[in-house]
N, C-alpha and C. Protein backbone atom coordinates (compact mmCIF):
# COMPACT_ATOMS: atom_id res chain seq x y z
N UNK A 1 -30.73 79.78 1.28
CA UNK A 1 -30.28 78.84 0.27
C UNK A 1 -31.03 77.53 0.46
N UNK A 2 -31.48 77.11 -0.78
CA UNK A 2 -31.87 75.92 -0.74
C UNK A 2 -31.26 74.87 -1.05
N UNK A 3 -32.05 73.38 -1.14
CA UNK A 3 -31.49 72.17 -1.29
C UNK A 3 -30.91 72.20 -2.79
N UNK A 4 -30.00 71.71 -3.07
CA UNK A 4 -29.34 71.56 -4.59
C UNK A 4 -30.17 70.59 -5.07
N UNK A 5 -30.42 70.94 -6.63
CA UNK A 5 -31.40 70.18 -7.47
C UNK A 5 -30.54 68.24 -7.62
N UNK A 6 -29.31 68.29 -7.34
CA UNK A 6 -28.45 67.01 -7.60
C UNK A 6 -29.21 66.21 -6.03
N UNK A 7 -29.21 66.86 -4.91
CA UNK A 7 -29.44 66.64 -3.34
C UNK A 7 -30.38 66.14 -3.66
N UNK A 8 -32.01 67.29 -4.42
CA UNK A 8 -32.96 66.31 -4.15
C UNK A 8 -32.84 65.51 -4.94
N UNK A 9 -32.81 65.34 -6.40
CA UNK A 9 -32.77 64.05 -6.90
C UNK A 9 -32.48 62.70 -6.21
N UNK A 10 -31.10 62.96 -5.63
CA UNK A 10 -30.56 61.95 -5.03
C UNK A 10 -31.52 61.46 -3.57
N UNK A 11 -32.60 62.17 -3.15
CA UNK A 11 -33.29 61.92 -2.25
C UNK A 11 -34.26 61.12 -2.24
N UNK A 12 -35.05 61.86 -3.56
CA UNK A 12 -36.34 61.49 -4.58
C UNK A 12 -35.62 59.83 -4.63
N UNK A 13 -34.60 59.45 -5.30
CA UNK A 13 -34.17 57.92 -5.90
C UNK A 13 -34.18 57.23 -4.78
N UNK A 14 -33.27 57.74 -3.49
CA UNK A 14 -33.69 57.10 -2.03
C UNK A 14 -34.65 57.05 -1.33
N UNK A 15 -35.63 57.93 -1.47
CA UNK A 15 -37.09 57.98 -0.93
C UNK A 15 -38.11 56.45 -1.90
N UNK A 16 -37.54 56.66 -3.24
CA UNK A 16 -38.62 55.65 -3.65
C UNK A 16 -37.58 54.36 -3.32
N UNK A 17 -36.50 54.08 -3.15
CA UNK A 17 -36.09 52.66 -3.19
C UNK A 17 -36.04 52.23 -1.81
N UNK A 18 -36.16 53.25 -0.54
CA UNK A 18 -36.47 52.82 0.85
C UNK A 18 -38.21 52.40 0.67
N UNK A 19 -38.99 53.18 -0.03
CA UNK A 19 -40.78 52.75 0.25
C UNK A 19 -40.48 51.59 -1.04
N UNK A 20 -39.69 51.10 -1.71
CA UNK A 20 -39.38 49.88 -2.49
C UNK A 20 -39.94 48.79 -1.70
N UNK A 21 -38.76 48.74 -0.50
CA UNK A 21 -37.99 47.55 0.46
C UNK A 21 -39.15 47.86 1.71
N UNK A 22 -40.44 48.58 1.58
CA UNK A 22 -41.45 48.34 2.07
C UNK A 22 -41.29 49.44 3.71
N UNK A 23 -40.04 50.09 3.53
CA UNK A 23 -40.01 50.83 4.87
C UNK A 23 -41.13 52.06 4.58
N UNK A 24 -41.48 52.18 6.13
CA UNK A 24 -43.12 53.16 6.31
C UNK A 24 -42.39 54.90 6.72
N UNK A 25 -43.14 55.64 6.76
CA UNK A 25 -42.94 56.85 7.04
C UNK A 25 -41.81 57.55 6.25
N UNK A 26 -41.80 57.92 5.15
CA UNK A 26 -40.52 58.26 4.46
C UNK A 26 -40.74 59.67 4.28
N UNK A 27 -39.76 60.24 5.02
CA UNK A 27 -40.11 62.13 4.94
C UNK A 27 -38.69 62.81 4.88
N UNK A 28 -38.51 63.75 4.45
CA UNK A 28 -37.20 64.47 4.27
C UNK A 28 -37.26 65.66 4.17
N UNK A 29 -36.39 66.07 5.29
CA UNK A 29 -35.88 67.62 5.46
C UNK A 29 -34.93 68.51 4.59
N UNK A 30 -35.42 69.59 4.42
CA UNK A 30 -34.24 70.79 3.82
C UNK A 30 -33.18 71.18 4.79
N UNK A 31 -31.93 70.69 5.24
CA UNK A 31 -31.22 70.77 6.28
C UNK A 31 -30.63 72.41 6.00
N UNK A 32 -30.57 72.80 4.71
CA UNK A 32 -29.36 73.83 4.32
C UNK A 32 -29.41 75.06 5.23
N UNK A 33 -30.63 75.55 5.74
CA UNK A 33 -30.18 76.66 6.57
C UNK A 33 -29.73 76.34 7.82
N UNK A 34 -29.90 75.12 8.40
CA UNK A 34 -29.68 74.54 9.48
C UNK A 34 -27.76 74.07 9.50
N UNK A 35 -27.45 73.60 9.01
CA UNK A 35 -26.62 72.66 8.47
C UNK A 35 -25.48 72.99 7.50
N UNK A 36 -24.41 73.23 7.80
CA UNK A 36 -23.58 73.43 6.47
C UNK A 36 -23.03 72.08 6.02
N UNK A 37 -23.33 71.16 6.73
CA UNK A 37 -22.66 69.96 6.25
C UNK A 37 -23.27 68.97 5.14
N UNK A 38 -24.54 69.46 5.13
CA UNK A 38 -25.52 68.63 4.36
C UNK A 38 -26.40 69.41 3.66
N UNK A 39 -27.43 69.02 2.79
CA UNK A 39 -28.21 69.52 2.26
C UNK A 39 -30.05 68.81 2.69
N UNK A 40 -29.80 67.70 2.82
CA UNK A 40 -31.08 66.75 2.85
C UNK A 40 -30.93 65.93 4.09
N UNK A 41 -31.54 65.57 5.01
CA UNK A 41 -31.93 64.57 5.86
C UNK A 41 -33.52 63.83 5.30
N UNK A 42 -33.10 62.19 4.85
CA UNK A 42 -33.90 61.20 4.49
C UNK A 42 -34.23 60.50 5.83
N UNK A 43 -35.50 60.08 6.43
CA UNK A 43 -35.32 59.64 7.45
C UNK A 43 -36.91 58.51 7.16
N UNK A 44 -36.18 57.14 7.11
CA UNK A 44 -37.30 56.00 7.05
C UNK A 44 -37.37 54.95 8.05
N UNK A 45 -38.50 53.87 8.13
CA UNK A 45 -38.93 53.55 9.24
C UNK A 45 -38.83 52.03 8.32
N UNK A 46 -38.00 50.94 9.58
CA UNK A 46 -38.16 49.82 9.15
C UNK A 46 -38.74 48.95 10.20
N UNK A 47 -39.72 48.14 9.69
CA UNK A 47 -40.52 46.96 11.38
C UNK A 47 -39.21 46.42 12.31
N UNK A 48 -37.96 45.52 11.73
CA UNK A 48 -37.13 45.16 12.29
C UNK A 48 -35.77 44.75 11.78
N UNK A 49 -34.57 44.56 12.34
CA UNK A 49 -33.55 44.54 12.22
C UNK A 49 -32.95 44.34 10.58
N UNK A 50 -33.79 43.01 9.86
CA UNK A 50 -33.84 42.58 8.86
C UNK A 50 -34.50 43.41 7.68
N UNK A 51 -35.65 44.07 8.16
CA UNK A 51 -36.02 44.86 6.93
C UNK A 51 -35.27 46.39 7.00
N UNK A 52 -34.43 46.55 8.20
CA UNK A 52 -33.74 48.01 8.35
C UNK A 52 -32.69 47.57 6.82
N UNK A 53 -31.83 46.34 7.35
CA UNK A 53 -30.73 46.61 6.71
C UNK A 53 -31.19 46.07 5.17
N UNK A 54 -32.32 45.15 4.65
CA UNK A 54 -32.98 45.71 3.23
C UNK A 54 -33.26 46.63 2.88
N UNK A 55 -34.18 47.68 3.39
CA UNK A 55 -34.00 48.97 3.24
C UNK A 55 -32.44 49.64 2.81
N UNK A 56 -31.67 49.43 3.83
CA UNK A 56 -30.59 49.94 3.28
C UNK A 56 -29.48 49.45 2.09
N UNK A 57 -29.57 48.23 1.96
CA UNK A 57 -28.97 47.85 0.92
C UNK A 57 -29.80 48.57 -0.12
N UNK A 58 -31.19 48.18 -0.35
CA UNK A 58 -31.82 49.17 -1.72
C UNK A 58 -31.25 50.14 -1.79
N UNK A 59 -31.15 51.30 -1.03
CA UNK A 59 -31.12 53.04 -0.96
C UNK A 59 -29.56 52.88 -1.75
N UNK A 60 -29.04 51.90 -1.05
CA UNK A 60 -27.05 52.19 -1.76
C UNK A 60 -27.13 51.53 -2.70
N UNK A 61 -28.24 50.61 -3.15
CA UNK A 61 -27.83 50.00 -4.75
C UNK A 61 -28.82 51.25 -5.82
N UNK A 62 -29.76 51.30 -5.30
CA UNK A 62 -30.11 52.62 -6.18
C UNK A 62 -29.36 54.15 -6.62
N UNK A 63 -28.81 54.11 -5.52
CA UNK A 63 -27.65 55.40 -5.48
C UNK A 63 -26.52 55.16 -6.11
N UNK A 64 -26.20 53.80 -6.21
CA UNK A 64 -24.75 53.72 -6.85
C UNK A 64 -25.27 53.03 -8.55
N UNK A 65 -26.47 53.11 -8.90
CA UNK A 65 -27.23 53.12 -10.35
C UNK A 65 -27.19 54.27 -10.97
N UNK A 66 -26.96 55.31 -9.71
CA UNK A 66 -27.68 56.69 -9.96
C UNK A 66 -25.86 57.21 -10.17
N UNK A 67 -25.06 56.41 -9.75
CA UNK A 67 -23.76 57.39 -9.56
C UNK A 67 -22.96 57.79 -8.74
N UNK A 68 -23.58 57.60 -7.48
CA UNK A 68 -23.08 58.16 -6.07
C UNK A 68 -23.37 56.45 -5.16
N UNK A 69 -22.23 56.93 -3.96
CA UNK A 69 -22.21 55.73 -2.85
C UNK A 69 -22.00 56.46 -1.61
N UNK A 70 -21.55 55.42 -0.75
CA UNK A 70 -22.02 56.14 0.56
C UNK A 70 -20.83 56.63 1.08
N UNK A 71 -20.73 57.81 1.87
CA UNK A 71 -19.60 58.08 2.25
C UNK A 71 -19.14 57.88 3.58
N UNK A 72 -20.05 57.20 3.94
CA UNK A 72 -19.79 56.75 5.50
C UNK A 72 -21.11 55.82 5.77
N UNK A 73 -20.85 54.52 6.19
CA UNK A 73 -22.04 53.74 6.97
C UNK A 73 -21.72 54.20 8.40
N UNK A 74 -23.02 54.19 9.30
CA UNK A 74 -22.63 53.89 10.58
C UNK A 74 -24.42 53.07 10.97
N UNK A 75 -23.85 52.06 11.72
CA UNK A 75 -25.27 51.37 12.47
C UNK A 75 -25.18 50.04 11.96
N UNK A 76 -24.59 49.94 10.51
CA UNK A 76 -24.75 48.54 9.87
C UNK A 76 -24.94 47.22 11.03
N UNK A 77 -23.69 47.15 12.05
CA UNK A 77 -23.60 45.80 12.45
C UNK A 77 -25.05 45.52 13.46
N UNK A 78 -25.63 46.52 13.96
CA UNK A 78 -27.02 46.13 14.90
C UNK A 78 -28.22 46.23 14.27
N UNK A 79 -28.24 47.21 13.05
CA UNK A 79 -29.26 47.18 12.23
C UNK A 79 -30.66 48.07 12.83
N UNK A 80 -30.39 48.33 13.98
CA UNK A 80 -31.51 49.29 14.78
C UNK A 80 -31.78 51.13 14.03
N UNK A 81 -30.29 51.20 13.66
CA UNK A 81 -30.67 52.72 13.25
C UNK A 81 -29.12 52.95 12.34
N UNK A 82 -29.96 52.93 11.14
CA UNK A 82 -28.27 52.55 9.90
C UNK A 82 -28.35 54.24 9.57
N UNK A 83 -27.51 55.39 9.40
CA UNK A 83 -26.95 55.99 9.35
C UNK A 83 -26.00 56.39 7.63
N UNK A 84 -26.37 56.86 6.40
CA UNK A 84 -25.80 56.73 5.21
C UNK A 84 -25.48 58.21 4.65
N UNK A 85 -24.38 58.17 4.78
CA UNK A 85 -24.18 59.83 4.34
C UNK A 85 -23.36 59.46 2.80
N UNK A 86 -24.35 60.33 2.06
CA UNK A 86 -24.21 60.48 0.27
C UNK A 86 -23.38 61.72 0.53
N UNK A 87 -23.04 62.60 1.42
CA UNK A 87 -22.42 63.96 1.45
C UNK A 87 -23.71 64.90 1.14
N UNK A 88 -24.40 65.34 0.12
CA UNK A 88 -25.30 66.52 -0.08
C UNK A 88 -26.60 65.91 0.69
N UNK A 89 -26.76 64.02 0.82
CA UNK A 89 -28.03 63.71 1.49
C UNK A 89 -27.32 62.51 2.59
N UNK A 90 -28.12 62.80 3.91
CA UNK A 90 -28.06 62.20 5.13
C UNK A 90 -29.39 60.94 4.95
N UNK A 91 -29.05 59.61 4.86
CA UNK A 91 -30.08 58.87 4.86
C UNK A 91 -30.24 58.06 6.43
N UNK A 92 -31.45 58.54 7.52
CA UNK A 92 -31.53 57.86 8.62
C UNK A 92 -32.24 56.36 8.28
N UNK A 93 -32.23 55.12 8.14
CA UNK A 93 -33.13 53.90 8.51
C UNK A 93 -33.37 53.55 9.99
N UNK A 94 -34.47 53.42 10.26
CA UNK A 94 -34.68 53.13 11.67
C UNK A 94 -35.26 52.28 12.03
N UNK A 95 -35.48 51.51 12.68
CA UNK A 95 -36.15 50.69 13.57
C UNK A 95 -37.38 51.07 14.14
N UNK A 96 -38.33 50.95 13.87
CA UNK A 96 -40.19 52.02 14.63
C UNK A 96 -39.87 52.09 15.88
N UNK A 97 -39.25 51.52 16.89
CA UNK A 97 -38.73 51.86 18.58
C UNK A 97 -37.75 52.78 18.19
N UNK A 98 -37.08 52.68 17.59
CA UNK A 98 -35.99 54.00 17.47
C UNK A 98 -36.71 55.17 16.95
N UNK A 99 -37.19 54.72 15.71
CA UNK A 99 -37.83 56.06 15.13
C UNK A 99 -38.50 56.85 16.18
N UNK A 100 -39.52 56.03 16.79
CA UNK A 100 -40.32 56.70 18.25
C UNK A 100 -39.33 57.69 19.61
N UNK A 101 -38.30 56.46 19.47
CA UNK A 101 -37.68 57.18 21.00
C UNK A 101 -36.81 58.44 20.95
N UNK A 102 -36.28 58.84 19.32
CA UNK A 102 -35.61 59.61 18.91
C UNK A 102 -36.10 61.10 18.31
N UNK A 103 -37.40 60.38 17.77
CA UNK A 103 -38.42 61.50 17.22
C UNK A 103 -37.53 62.58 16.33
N UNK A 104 -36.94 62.45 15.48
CA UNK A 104 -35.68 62.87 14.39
C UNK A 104 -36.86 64.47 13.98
N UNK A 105 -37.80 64.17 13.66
CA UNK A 105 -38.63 64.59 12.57
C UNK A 105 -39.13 66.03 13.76
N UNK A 106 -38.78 65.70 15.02
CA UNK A 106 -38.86 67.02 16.16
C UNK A 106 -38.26 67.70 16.36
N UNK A 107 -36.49 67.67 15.99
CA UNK A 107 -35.84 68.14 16.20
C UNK A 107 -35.08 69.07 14.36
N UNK A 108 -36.50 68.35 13.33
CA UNK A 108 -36.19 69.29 12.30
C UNK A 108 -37.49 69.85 11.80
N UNK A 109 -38.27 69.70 12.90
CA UNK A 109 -39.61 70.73 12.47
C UNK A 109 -39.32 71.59 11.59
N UNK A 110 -38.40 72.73 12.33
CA UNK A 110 -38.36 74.31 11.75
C UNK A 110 -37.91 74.09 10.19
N UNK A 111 -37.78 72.86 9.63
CA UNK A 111 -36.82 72.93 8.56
C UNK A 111 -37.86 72.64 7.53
N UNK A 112 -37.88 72.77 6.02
CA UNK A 112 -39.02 72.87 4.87
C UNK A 112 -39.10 71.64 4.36
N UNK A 113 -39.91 70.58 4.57
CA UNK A 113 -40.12 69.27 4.16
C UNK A 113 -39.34 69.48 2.62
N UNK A 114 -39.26 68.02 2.25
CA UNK A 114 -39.01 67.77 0.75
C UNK A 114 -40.28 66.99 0.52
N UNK A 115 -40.63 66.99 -1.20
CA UNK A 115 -41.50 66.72 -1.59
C UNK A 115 -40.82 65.20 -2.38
N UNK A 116 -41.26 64.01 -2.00
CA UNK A 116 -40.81 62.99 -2.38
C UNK A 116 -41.45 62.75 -3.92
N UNK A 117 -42.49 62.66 -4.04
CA UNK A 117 -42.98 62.15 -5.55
C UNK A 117 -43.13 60.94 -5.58
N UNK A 118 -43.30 60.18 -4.33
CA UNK A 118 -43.15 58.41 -4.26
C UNK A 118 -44.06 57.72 -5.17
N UNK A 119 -44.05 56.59 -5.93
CA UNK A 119 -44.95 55.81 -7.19
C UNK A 119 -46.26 55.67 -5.76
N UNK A 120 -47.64 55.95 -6.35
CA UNK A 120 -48.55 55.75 -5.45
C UNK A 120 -49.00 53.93 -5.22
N UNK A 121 -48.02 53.41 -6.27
CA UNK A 121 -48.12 52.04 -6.22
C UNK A 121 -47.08 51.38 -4.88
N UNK A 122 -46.35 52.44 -4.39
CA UNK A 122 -45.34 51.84 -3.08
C UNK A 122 -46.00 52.63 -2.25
N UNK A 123 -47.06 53.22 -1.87
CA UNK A 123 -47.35 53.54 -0.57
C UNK A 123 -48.14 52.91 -0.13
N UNK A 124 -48.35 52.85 1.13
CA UNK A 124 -48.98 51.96 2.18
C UNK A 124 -49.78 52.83 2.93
């Protein structure tokens, strides 16, 4: 089983409004064979504390444009590694020392990238 067409959408809108707010490395996993709890893991890279939690304000004001909000923050108050569960999509923001020391993207190798579609005008 794959990702639900609502999941990626909702990924696609968070993928472009995290490379919005200028965060680097934006890649996303097909969790569903892995995972019954989720469908998508979003996982983006912010320089520091301040552009984590811009990043994340975008992703939840785009999502709640789109219809959906978050169903759980966790990380908000340190800003090192913010944590946003939409329910069908898991959004990681990270910190580039976190992103590094955690290596997220190793522990979902086995899983089938998503194809973002990002405006080639927000990539870096």
């Amino acid at each position: 089983m794959a990702a639900t067409e609502d999941a990626l959408d909702l990924t696609r809108i968070a993928a472009q409004a995290a490379s919005d707010k200028l965060a680097r490395d934006v890649v996303a996993f097909d969790v569903t064979e892995r995972l019954a709890l989720t469908d998508v893991f979003l996982i983006a890279t912010a320089n520091n504390e301040r552009q984590v939690a811009g990043v994340v304000d975008g992703i939840e004001e785009a999502l709640f444009k789109a219809g959906t909000k978050a169903i759980r923050r966790e990380g908000t108050s340190e800003a090192r590694w913010v944590l946003l569960d939409f329910g069908d999509l898991i959004v990681h923001v990270q910190h580039a020392e976190e992103r590094e020391l955690y290596s997220l993207e190793r522990l979902w190798r086995d899983c089938p990238t998503v194809e973002l579609e990002l405006d080639a005008a927000s990539l870096r």
